[in-house]
Protein backbone atom coordinates (compact mmCIF):
# COMPACT_ATOMS: atom_id res chain seq x y z
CA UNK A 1 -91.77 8.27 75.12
CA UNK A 2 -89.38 5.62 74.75
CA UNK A 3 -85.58 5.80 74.55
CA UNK A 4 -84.12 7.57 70.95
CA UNK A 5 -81.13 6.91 69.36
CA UNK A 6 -80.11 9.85 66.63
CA UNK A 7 -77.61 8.32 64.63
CA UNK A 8 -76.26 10.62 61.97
CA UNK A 9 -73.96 8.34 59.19
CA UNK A 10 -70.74 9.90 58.69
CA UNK A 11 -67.87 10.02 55.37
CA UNK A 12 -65.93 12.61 55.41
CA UNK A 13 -68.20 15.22 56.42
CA UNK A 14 -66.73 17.34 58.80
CA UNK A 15 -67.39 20.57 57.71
CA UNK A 16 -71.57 19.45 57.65
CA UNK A 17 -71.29 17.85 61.18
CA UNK A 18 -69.90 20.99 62.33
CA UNK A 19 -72.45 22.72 60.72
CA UNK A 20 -75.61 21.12 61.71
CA UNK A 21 -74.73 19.32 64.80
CA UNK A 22 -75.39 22.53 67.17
CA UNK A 23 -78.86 22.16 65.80
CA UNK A 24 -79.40 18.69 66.04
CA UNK A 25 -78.39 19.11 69.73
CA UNK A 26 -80.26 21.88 70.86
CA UNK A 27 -83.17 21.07 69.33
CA UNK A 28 -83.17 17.39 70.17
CA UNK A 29 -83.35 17.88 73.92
CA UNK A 30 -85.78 15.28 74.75
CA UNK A 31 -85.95 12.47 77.39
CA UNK A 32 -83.88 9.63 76.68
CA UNK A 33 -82.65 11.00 73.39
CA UNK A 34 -79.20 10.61 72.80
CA UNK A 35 -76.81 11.72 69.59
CA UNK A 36 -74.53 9.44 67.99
CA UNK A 37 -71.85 10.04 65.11
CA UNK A 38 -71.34 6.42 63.38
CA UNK A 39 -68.01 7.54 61.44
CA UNK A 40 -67.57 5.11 58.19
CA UNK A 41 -64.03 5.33 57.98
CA UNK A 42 -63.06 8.73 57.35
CA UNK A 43 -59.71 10.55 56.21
CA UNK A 44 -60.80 14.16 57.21
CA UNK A 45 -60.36 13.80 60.89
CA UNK A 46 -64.63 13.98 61.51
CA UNK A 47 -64.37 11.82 64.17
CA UNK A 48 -61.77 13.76 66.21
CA UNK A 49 -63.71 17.06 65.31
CA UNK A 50 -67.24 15.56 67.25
CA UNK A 51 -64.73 13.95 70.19
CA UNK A 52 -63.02 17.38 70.53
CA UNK A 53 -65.92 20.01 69.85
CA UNK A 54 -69.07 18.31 70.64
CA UNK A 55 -68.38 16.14 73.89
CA UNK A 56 -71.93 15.01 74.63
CA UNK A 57 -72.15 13.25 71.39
CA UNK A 58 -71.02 9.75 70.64
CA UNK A 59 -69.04 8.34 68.72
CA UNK A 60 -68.79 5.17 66.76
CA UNK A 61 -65.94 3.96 64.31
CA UNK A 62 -66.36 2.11 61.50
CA UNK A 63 -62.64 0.84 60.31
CA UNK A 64 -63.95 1.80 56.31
CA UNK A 65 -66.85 3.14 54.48
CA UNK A 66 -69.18 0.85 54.43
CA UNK A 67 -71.63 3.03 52.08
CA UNK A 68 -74.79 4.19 53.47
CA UNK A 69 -76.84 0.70 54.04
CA UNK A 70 -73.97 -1.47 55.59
CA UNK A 71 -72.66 1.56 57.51
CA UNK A 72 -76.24 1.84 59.46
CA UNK A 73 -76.62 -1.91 59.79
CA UNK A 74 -73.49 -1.75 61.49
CA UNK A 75 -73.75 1.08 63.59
CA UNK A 76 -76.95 -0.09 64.86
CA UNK A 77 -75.48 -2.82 66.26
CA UNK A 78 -74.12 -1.18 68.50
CA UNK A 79 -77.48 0.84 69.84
CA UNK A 80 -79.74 -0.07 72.43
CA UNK A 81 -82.74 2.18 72.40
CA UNK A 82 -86.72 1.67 71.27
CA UNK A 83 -86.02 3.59 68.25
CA UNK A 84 -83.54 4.98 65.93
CA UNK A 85 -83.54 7.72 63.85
CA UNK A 86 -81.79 7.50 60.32
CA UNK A 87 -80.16 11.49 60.20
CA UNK A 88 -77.99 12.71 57.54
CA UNK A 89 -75.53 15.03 58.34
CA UNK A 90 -76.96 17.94 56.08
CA UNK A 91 -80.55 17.77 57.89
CA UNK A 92 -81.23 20.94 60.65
CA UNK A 93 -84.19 20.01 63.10
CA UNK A 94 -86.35 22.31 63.98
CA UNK A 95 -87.68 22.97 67.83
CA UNK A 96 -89.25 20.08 69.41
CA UNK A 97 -89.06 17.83 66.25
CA UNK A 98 -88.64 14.42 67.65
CA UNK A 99 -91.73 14.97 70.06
CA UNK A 100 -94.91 14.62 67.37
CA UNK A 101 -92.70 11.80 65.61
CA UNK A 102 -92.19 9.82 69.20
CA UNK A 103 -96.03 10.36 69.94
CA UNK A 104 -97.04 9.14 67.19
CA UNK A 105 -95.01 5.99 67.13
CA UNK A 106 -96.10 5.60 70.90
CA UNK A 107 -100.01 5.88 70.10
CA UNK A 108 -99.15 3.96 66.66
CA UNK A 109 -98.13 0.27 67.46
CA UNK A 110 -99.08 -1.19 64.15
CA UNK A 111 -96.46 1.50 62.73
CA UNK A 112 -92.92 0.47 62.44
CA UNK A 113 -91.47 3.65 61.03
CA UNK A 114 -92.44 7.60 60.25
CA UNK A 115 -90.79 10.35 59.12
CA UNK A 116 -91.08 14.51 59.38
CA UNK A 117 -91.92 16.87 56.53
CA UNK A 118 -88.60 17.75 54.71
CA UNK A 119 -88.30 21.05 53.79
CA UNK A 120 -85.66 22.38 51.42
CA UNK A 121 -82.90 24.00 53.17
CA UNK A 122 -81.99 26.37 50.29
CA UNK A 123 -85.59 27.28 49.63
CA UNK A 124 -87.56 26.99 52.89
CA UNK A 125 -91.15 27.24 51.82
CA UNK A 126 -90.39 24.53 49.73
CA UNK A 127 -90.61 20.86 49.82
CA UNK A 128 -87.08 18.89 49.66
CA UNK A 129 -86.48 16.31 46.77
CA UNK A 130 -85.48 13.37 49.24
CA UNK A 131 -88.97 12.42 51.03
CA UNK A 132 -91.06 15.92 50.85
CA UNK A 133 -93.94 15.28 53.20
CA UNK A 134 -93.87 11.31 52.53
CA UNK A 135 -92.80 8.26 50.04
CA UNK A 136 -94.66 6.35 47.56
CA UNK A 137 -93.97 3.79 44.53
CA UNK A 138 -95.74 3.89 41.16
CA UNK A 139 -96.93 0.27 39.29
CA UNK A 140 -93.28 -0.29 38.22
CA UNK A 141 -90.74 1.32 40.63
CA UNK A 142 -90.71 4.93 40.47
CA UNK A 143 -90.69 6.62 43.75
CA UNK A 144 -92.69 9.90 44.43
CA UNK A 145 -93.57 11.90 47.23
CA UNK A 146 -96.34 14.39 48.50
CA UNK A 147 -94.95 17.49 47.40
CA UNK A 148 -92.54 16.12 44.35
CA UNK A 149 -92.85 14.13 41.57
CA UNK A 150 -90.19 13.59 39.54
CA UNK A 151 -88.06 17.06 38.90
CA UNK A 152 -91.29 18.71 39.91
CA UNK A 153 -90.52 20.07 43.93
CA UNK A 154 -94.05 21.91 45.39
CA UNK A 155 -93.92 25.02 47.31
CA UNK A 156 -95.32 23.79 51.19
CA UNK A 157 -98.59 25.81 51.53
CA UNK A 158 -99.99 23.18 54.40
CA UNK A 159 -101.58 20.99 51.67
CA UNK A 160 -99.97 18.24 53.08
CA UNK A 161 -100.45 18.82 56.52
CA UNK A 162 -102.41 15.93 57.57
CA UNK A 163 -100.55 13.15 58.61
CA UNK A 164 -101.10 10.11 56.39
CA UNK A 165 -99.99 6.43 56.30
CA UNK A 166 -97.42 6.03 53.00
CA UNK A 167 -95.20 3.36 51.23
CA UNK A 168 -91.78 4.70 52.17
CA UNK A 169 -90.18 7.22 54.71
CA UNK A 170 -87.00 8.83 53.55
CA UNK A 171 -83.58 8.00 55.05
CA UNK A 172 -82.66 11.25 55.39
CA UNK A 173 -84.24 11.32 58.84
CA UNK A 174 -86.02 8.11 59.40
CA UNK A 175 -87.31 7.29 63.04
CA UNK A 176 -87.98 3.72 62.83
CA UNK A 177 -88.53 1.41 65.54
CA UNK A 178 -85.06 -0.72 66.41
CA UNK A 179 -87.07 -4.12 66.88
CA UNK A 180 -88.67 -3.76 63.19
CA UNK A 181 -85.21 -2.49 61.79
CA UNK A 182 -83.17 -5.45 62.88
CA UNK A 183 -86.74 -7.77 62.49
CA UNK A 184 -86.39 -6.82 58.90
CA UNK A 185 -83.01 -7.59 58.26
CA UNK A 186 -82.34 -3.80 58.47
CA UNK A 187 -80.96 -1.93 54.78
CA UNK A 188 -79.62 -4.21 52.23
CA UNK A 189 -75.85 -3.50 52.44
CA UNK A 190 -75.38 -4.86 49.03
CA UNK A 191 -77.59 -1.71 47.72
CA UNK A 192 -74.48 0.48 48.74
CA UNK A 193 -76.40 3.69 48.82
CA UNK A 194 -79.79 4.77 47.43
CA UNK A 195 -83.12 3.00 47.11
CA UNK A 196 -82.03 0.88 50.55
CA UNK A 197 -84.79 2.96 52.50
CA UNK A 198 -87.35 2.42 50.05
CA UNK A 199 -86.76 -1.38 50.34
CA UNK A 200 -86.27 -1.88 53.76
CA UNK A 201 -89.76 -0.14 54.27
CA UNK A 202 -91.39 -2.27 51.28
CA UNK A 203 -90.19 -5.48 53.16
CA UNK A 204 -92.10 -3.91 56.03
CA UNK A 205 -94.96 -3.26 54.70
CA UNK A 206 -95.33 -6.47 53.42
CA UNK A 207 -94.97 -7.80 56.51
CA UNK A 208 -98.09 -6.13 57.79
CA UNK A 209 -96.10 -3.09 59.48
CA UNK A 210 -97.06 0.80 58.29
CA UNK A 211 -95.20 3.64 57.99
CA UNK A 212 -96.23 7.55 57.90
CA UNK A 213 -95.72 10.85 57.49
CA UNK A 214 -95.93 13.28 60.48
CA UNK A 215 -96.01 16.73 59.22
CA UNK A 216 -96.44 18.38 62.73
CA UNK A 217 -92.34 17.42 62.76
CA UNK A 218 -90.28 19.16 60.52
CA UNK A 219 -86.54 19.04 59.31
CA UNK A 220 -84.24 21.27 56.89
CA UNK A 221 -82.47 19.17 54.12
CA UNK A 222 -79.63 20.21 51.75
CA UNK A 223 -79.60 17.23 49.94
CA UNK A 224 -77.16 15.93 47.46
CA UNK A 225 -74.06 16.52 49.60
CA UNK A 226 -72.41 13.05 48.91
CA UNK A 227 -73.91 12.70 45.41
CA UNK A 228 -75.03 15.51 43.26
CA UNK A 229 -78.47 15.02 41.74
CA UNK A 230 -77.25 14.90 38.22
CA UNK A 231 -74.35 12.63 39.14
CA UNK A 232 -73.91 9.61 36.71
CA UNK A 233 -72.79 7.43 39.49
CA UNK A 234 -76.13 8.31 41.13
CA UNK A 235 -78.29 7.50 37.76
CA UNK A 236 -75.91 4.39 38.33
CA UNK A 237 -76.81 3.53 42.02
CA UNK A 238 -80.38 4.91 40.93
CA UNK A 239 -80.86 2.61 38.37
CA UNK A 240 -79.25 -0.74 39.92
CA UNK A 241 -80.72 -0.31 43.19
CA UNK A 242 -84.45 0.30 41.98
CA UNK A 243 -84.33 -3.20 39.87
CA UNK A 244 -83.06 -5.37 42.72
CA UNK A 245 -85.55 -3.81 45.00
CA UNK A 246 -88.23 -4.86 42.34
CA UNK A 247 -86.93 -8.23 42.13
CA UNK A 248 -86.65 -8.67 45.67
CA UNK A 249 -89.71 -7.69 46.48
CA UNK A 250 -92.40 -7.87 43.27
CA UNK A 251 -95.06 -10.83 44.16
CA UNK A 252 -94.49 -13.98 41.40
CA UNK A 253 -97.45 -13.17 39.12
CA UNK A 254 -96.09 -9.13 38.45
CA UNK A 255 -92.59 -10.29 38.17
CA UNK A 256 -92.28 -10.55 34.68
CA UNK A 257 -94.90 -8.15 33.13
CA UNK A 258 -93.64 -5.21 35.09
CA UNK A 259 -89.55 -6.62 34.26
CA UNK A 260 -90.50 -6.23 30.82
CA UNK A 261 -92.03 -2.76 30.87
CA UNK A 262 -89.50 -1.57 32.70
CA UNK A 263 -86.59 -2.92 30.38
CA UNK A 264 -88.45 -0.86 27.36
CA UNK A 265 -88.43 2.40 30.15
CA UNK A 266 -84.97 1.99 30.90
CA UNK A 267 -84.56 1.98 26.98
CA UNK A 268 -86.22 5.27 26.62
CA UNK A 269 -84.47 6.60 29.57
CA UNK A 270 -81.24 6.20 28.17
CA UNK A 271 -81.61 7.68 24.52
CA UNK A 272 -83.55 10.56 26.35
CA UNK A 273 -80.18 11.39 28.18
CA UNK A 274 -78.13 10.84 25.14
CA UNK A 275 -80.32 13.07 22.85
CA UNK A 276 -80.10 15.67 26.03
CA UNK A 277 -75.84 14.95 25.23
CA UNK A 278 -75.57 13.54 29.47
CA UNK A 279 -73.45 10.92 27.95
CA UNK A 280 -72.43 9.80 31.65
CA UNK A 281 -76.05 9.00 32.72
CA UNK A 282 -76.90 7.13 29.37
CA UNK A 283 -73.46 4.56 29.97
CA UNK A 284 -74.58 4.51 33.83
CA UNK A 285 -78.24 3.34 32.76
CA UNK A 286 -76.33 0.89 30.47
CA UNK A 287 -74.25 -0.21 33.00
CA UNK A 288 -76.83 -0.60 35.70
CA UNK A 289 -78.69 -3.03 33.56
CA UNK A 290 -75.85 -5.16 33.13
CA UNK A 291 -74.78 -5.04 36.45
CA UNK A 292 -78.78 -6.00 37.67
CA UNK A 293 -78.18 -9.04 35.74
CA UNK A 294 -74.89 -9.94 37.12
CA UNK A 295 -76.27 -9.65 40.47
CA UNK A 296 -79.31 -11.55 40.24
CA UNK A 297 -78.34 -14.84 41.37
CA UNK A 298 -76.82 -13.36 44.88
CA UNK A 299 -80.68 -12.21 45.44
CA UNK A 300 -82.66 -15.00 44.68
CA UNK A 301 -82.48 -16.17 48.32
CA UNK A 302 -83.31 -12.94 49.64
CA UNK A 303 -86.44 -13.07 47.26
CA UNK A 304 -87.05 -16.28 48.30
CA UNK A 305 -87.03 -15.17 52.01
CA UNK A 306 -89.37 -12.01 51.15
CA UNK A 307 -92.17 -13.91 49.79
CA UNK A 308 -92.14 -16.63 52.31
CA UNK A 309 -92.52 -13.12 54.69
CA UNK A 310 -94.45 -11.59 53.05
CA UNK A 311 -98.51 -11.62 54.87
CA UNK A 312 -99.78 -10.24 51.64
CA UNK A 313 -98.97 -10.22 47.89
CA UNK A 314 -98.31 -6.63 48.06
CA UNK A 315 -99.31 -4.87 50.87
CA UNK A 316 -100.39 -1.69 48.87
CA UNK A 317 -96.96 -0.92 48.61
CA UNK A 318 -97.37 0.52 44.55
CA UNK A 319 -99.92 2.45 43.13
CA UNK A 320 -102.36 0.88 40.03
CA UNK A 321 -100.59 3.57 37.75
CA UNK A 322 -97.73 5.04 35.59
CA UNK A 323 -96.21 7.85 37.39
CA UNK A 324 -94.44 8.39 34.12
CA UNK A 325 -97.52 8.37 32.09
CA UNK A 326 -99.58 10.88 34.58
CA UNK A 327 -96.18 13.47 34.39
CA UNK A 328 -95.57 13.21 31.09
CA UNK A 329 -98.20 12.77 29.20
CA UNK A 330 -101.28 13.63 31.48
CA UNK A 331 -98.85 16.58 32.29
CA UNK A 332 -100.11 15.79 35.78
CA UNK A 333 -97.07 17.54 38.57
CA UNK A 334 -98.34 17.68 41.80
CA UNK A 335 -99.45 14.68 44.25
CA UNK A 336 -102.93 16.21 44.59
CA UNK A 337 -103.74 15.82 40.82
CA UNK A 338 -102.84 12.28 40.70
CA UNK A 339 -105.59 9.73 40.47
CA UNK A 340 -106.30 7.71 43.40
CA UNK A 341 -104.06 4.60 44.26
């Protein structure tokens, strides 16, 4: 087992660090695993809470909040281990969780990254929204996981038990190798938060790296303690994020058909909020359109970049089909009833 860096992003969060550090400690007592705090500039004393209460944790401070992506890239700087694990601060570990992750990675060289099965923290015989029991993308962007698509969250039963190679790990607790992190050019800093996981792991998957899902490993998540799921600056971030991560990343000959389809969903997304009177999600898909276009021209290099990168067109990164078609119209709502890939 190699070295393990836990590195658990920090704004403002003192009262969750408090909360769920004792856990992450106690049950993270593995050889050559060490804690870190990377602080991103907060004003609620967090960082003199860890330094006081929990001495055998380190800490790192960033001078401002750098949002989720930047805050990582920069805290990971300053980490020297063979892998790092991506850990918000509202995740409790259970027993011996890093062990089937580390094993795997260790009899898994072609794998750059995996992740645990994340289990609702409210509702713990339930999956949680952010990851579930692993990551995938639809034909035109829309993430999914074993054990929730869309609003629909499964109860865990062990049908996803088996450990399985997917097409994104969540950042909620991500243990990725450091090599393929910085090799990668780590999370897109620009993305602020949300949707920088799922295109860091698309760049490395396209660079003939996998990732997986080892359910043997399992974590707690609250979820939504930053942004709450109905939050229009979320729809915002939501929105934005998942069209620059298609036009990063899309090979030249999808580029445009799926652009266009996705400019007609957008549409219907927004007059479904409005007709459901969420006034603040229907402006923030507005504005996240015209904010994609604004920022287009600052990612044409990083495009650029990712095909010349890129070992294959698209690595099996997206599924052949509509996730929104199969939910709501084929009223398909678990993972097991979609078709195959």
């Amino acid at each position: 087992m190699g070295t393990i860096a836990i590195v658990i992003l920090n704004w403002n969060g003192r009262d969750m660090l408090r909360r769920f550090l004792p856990a992450v400690l106690s049950c993270s007592d593995e050889p050559g695993a060490e804690v870190w705090v990377a602080d991103n500039g907060s004003t609620d004393g967090s960082a003199e809470m860890v330094e006081a209460e929990f001495p055998a944790v380190r800490v790192l401070r960033l001078d401002c909040n750098y949002g989720f992506a930047e805050g990582y890239n920069r805290a990971l700087r300053e980490v020297e281990a063979d892998y790092a694990v991506l850990l918000n601060s509202d995740v409790e570990p259970t027993s011996g969780w890093l062990r089937p992750l580390a094993e795997y990675m260790d009899a898994h060289p072609e794998a750059a990254a995996c992740q645990p099965k994340v289990l609702s923290y409210h509702q713990k015989d339930h999956f949680e929204y952010a990851g579930a029991c692993g990551g995938f993308i639809d034909r035109y962007g829309y993430p999914f996981c074993r054990g929730r698509l869309m609003d629909t969250v499964e109860r865990d039963l062990g049908q996803y038990d088996a450990p399985i190679t997917v097409s994104w790990t969540t950042g909620a607790a991500m243990f990725i190798r450091l090599a393929d992190y910085r090799g990668a050019g780590g999370l897109d800093g620009r993305f602020f938060a949300h949707m920088e996981e799922i295109d860091l792991c698309w760049r490395l998957r396209s660079r003939g790296r996998e990732l997986a899902c080892v359910p043997r490993s399992v974590v707690y998540h609250v979820g939504g303690a930053t942004l709450a799921k109905g939050s229009p600056k979320k729809t915002f971030l939501n929105f934005r994020n998942n069209l620059l991560m298609l036009y990063k990343n899309l090979p030249p000959a999808e580029l445009r058909p799926v652009m266009r389809v996705r400019l007609l969903l957008d549409w219907l997304a927004a007059a479904a909020f409005l007709a459901q009177g969420r006034v603040g999600d229907f402006r923030a898909v507005l504005r996240a359109r015209r904010e994609y276009r604004r920022m287009l021209p600052d990612f044409r290099q990083a495009r650029e970049e990712n095909l010349r990168a890129a070992r294959a067109a698209d690595a099996g990164c997206r599924t052949s089909f509509c996730l929104l078609w199969q939910y709501y119209v084929r009223g398909r709502k678990h993972y097991s009833s979609l078709p195959s890939r």
